[in-house]
C-alpha atoms as a PDB file:
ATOM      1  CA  UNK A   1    -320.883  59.176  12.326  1.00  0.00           C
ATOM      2  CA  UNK A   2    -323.640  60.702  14.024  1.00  0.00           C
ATOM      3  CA  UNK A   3    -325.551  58.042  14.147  1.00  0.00           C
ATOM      4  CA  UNK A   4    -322.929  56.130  16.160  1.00  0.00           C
ATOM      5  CA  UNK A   5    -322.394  58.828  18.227  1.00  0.00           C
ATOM      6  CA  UNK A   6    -325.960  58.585  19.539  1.00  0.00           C
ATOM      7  CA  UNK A   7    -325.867  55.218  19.667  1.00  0.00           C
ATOM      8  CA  UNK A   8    -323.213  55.819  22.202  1.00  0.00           C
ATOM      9  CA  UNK A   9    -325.128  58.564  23.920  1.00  0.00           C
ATOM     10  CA  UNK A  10    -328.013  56.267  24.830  1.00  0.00           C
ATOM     11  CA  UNK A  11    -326.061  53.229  26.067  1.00  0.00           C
ATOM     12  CA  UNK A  12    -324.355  55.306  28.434  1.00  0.00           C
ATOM     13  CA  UNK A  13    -327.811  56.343  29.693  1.00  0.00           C
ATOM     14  CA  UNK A  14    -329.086  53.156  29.946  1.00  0.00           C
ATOM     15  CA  UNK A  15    -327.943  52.857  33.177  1.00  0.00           C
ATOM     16  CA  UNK A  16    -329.870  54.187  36.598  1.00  0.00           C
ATOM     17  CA  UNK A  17    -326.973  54.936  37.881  1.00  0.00           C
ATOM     18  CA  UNK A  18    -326.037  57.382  34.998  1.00  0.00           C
ATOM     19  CA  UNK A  19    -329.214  58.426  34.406  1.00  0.00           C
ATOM     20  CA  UNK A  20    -329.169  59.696  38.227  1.00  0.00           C
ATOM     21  CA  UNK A  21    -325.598  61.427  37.812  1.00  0.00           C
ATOM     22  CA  UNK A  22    -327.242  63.192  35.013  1.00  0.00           C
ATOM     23  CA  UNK A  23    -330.428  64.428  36.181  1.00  0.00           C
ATOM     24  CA  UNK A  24    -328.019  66.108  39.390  1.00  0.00           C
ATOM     25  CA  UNK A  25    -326.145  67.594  37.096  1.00  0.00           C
ATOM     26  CA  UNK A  26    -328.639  68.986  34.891  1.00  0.00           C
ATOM     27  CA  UNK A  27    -330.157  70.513  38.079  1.00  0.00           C
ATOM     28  CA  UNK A  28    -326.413  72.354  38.480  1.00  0.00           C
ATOM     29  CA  UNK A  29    -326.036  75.808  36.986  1.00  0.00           C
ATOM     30  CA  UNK A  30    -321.971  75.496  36.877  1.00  0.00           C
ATOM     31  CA  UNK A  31    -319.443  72.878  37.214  1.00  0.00           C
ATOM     32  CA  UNK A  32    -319.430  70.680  40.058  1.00  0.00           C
ATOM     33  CA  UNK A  33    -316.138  69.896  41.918  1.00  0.00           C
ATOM     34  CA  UNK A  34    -315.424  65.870  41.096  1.00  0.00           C
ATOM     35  CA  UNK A  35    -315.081  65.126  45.251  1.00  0.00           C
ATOM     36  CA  UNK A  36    -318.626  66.816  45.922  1.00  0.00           C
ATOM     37  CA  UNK A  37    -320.507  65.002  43.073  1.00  0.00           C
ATOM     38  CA  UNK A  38    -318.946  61.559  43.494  1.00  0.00           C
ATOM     39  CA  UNK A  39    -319.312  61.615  47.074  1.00  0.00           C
ATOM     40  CA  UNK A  40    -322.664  63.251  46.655  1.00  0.00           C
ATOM     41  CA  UNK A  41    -324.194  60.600  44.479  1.00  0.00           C
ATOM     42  CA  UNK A  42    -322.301  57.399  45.423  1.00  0.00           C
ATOM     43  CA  UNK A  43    -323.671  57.997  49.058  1.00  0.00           C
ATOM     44  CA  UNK A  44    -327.413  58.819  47.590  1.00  0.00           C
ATOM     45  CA  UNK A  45    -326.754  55.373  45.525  1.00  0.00           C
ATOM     46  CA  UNK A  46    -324.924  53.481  48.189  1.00  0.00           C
ATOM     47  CA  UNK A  47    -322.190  52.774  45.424  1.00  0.00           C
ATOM     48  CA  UNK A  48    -318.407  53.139  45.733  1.00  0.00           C
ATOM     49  CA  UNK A  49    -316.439  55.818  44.755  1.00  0.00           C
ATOM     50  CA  UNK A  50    -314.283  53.277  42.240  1.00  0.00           C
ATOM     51  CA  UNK A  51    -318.230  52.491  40.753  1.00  0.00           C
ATOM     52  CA  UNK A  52    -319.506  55.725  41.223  1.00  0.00           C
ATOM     53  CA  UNK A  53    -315.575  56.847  39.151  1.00  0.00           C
ATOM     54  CA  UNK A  54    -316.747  54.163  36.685  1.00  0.00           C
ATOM     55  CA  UNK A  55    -319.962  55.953  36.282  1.00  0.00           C
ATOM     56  CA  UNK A  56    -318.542  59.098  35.101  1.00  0.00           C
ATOM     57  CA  UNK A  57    -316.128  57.729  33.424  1.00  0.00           C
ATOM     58  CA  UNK A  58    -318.736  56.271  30.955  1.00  0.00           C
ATOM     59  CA  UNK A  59    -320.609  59.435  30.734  1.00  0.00           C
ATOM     60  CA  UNK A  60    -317.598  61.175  29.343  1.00  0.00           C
ATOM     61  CA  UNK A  61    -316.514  58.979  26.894  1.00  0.00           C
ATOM     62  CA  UNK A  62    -319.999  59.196  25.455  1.00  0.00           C
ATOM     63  CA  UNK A  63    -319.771  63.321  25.481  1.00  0.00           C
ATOM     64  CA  UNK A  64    -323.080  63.519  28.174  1.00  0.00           C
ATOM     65  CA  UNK A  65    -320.774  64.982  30.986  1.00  0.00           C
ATOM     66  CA  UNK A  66    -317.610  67.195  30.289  1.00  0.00           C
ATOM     67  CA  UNK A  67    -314.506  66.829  32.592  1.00  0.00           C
ATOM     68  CA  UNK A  68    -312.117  69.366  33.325  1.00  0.00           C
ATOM     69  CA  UNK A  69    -309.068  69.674  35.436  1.00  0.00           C
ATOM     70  CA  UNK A  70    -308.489  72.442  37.966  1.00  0.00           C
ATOM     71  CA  UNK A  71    -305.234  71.715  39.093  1.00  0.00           C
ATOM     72  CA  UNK A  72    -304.967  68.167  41.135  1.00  0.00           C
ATOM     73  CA  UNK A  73    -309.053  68.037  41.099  1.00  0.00           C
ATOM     74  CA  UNK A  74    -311.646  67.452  38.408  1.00  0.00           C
ATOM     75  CA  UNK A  75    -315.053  69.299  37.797  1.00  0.00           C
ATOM     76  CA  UNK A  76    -318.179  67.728  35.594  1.00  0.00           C
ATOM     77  CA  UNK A  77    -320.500  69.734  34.060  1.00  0.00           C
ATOM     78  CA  UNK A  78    -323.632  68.414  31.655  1.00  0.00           C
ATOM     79  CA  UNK A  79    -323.389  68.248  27.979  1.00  0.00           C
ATOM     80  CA  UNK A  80    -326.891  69.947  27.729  1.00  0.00           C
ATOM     81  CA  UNK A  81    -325.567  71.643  24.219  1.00  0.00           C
ATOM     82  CA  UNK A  82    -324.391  67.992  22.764  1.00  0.00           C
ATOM     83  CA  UNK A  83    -327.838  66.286  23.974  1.00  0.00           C
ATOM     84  CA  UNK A  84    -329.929  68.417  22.269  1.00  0.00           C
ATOM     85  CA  UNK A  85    -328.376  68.130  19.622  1.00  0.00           C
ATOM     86  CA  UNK A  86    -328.744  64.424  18.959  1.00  0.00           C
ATOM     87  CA  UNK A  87    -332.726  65.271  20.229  1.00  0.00           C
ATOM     88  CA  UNK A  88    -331.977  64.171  24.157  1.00  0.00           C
ATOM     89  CA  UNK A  89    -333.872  66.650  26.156  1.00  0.00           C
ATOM     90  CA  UNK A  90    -332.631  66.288  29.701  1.00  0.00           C
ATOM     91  CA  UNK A  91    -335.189  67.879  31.337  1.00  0.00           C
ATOM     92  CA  UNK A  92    -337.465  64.569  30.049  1.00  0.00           C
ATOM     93  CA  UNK A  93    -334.986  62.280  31.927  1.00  0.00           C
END
């Protein structure tokens, strides 16, 4: 099982894309409101919010990025615990 979990890790970070969502969260010492970081990043990347949605979306189903809820809004926060625990150190990314 852990085996396929990494598997999973590293396809979702085969992306630029993701790999850029990641590093800006690993730079993050708490949670980042979902409207900051999507807007944040999708403008950076010139993507959409629907891609940049897609994005994260990805990242979460693998376990890199945690979502939670406040209320109507979402806020991300990096994985960093998971990661190193399959040997992904973010600071090399």
């Amino acid at each position: 099982m852990e085996r396929k979990q990494t598997i999973e890790v590293l396809k979702a970070l085969a992306d630029e894309t993701r790999i850029g969502i990641v590093r800006k969260l690993a730079a993050e010492q708490s949670p980042v409101s979902g409207c900051d970081i999507v807007q944040s990043c999708a403008s950076r990347m010139a993507l959409s919010q629907p891609a940049m949605s897609h994005h994260f979306g990805k990242l979460v189903d693998a376990g890199v990025v945690v979502e939670s809820k406040l209320g109507t809004s979402k806020q991300y926060v990096l994985n960093a615990e998971y990661l190193a625990s399959i040997g992904v150190d973010v600071t090399k990314l």
